[in-house]
Protein backbone atom coordinates (compact mmCIF):
# COMPACT_ATOMS: atom_id res chain seq x y z
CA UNK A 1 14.31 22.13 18.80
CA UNK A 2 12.15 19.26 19.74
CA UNK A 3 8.09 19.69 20.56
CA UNK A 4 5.26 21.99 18.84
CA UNK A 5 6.91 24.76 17.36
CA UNK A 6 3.51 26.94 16.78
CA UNK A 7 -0.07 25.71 16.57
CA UNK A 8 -2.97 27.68 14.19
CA UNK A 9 -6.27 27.90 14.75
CA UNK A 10 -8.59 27.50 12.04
CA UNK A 11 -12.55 28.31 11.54
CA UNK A 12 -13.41 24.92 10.78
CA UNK A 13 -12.29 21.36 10.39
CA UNK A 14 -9.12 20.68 8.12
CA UNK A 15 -9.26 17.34 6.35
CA UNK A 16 -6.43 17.88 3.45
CA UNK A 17 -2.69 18.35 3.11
CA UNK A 18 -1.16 21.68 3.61
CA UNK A 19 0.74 23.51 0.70
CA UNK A 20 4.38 24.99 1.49
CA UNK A 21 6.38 27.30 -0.72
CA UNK A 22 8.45 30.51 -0.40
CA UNK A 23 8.38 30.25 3.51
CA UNK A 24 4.69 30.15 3.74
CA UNK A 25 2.11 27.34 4.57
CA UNK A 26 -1.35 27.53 2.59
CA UNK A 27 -3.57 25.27 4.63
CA UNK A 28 -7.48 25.45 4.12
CA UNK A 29 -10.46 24.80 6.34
CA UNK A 30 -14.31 22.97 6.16
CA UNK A 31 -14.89 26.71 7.30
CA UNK A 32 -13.99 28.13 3.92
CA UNK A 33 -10.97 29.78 4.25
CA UNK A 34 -7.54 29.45 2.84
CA UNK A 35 -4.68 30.16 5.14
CA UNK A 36 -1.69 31.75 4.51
CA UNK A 37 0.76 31.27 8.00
CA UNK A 38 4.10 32.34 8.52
CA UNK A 39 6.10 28.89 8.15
CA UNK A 40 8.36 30.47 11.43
CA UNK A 41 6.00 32.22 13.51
CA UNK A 42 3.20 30.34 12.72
CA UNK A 43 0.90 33.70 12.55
CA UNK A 44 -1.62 34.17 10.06
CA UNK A 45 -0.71 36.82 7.16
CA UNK A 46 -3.77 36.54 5.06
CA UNK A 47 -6.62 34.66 4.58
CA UNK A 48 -9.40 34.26 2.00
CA UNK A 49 -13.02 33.04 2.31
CA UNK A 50 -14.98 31.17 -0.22
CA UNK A 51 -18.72 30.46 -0.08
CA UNK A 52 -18.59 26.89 0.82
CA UNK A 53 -16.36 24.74 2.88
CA UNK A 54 -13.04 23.61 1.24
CA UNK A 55 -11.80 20.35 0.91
CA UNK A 56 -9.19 20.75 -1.53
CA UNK A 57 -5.62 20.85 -0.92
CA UNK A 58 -4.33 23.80 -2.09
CA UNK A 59 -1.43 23.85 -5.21
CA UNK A 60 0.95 26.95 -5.37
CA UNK A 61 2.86 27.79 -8.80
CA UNK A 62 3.90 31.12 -10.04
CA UNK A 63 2.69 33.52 -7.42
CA UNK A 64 -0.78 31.52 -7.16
CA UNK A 65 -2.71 29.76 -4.72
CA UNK A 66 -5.06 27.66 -7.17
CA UNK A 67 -7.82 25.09 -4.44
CA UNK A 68 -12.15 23.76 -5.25
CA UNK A 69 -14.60 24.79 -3.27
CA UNK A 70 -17.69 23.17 -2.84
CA UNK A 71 -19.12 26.05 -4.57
CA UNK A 72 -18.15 24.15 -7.75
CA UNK A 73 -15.29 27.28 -8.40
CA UNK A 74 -12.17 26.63 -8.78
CA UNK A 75 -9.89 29.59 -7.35
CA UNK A 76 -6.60 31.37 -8.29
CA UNK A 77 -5.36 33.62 -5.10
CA UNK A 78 -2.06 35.80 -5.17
CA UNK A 79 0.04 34.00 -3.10
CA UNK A 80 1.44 37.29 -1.66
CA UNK A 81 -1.59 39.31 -0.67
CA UNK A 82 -4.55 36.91 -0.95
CA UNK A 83 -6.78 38.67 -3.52
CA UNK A 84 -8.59 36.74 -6.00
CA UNK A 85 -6.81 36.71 -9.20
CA UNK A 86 -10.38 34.48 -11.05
CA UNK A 87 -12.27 31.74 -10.28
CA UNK A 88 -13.73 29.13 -12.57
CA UNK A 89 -17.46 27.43 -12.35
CA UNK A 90 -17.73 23.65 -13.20
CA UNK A 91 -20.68 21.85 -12.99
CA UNK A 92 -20.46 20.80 -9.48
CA UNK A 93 -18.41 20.44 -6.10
CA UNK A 94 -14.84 20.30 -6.42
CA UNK A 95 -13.16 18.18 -3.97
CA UNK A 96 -10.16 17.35 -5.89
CA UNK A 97 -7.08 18.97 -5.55
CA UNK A 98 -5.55 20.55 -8.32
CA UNK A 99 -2.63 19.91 -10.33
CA UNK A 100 -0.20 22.83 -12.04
CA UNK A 101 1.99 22.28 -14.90
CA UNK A 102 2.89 23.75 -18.73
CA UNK A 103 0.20 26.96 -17.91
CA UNK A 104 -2.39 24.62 -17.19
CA UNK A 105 -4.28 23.70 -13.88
CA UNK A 106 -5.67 20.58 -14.32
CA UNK A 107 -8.81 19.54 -11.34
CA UNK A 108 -11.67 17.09 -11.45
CA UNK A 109 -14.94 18.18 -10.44
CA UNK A 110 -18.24 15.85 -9.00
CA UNK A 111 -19.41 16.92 -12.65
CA UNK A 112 -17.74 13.95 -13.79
CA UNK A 113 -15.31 15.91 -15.69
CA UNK A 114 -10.99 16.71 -15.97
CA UNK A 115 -10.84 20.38 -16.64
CA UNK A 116 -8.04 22.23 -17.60
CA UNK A 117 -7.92 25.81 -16.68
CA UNK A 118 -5.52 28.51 -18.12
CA UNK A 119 -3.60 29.29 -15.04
CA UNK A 120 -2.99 32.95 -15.70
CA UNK A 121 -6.09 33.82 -16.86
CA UNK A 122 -9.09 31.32 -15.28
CA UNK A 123 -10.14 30.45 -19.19
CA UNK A 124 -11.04 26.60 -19.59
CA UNK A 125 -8.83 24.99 -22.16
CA UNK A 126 -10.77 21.79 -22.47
CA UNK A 127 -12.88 19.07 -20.35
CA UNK A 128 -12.91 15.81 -20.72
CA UNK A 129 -15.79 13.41 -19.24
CA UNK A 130 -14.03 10.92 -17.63
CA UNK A 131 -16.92 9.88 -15.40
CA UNK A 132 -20.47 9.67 -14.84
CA UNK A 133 -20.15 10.40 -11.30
CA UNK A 134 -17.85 12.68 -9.15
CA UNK A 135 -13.64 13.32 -9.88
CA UNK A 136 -11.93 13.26 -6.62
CA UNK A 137 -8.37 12.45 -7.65
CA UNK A 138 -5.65 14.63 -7.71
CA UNK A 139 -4.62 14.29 -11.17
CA UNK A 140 -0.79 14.18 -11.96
CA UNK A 141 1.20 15.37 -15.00
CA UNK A 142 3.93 13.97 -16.81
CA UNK A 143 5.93 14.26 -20.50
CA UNK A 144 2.89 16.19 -21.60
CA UNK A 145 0.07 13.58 -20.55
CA UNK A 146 -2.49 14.11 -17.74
CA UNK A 147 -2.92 10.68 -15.78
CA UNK A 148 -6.19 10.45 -13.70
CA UNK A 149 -8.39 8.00 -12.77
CA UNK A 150 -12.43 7.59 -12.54
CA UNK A 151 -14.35 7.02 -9.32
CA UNK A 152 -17.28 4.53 -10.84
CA UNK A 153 -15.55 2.83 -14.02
CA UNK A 154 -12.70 1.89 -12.30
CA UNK A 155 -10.23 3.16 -15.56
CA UNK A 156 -7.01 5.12 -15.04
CA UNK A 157 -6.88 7.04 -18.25
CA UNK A 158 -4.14 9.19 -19.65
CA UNK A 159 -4.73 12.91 -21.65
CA UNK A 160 -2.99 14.98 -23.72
CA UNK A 161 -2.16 18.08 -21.55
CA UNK A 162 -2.57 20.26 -24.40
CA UNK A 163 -5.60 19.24 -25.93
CA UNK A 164 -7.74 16.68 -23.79
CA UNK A 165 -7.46 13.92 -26.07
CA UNK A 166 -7.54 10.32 -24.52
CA UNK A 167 -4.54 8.92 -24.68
CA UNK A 168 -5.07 5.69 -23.54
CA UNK A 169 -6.26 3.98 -20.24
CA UNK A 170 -6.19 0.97 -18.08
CA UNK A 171 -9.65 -0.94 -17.09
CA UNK A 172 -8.33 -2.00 -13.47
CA UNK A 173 -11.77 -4.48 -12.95
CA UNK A 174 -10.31 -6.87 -16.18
C-alpha cells in the first residue's frame, strides 16, 4: 500500500494545511476554492469559490466548513453539500485560520483584531484589538480562554471565550 494513493488538482497554488473529518479532506487553493475530496478516491465531491484567493486552513465542526478569504469574509460551508451557510465581513484580509470551540469561531483578521463569530449563525460575539497591524495566528482555545498572539507587539495574550475580556498576556521582548 506503499506510493501515491491519488493526486488532486487544484485551480491555484495551495500554501496551508488540509482539514480531514468524516472521510473527507477540505483543502483550499490561492485560486479561491475550497475542496471537498473523497479521502479514498481522491475525487472531488464539491467545491466552493470565494472572491479572493484563500490562504486559510480550513476548520470543520458540526457539519461546517468555517476558512478567511482575502475578501476579509470569513465563511461557514455545509460540510455535506458545499452551500454557504453565512459569511462574516471584518475589516480586512483574513489569513488566519480559524479556531472552533463552545459555539464560537474564533479568527484574526489583518484588521488587527480577534473576532469571535457565532458559529451557527455568522453573528459577531465580540472583537478584541489585539494589534495595530495584521492577525495571522491560528488562535487556540482552552478551559474557556482564547490564547493568541500579536504580529507587531510581540504579546501572547489570553481572552475570555465568552466575552473578549483580556485575561492576561505575556510581553515576549522583556
Amino acid at each position: 500500500m506503499g506510493g501515491v494513493q491519488w493526486a488532486f488538482k487544484t485551480g491555484g497554488p495551495i500554501v496551508t494545511s488540509p482539514a480531514i473529518a468524516d472521510g473527507v479532506v477540505y483543502i483550499v487553493s490561492l485560486g479561491g476554492f475550497l475542496y471537498a475530496i473523497d479521502q479514498k478516491s481522491g475525487q472531488e465531491m464539491w467545491k466552493f469559490k470565494s472572491r479572493m484567493p484563500i490562504a486559510s486552513s480550513p476548520a470543520v465542526a458540526n457539519g461546517k466548513v468555517y476558512f478567511g478569504a482575502g475578501d476579509g469574509n470569513v465563511y461557514a460551508v455545509d460540510a455535506t453539500s458545499g452551500i454557504l451557510q453565512w459569511k462574516f465581513a471584518t475589516q480586512n484580509v483574513v489569513h488566519a485560520s480559524p479556531a472552533v470551540a463552545g459555539g464560537a469561531v474564533f479568527v484574526g483578521s489583518w484588521d488587527g483584531s480577534l473576532y469571535a463569530i457565532d458559529a451557527a449563525t455568522g453573528r459577531k460575539k465580540w472583537d478584541y484589538p489585539i494589534s495595530k497591524s495584521w492577525v495571522n495566528g491560528t488562535p487556540a482555545v482552552r478551559d474557556g480562554l482564547v490564547y493568541v498572539g500579536t504580529s507587531d507587539s510581540s504579546r501572547f495574550m489570553a481572552l475570555d471565550a465568552r466575552t473578549g475580556r483580556l485575561r492576561w498576556y505575556f510581553d515576549a521582548k522583556a
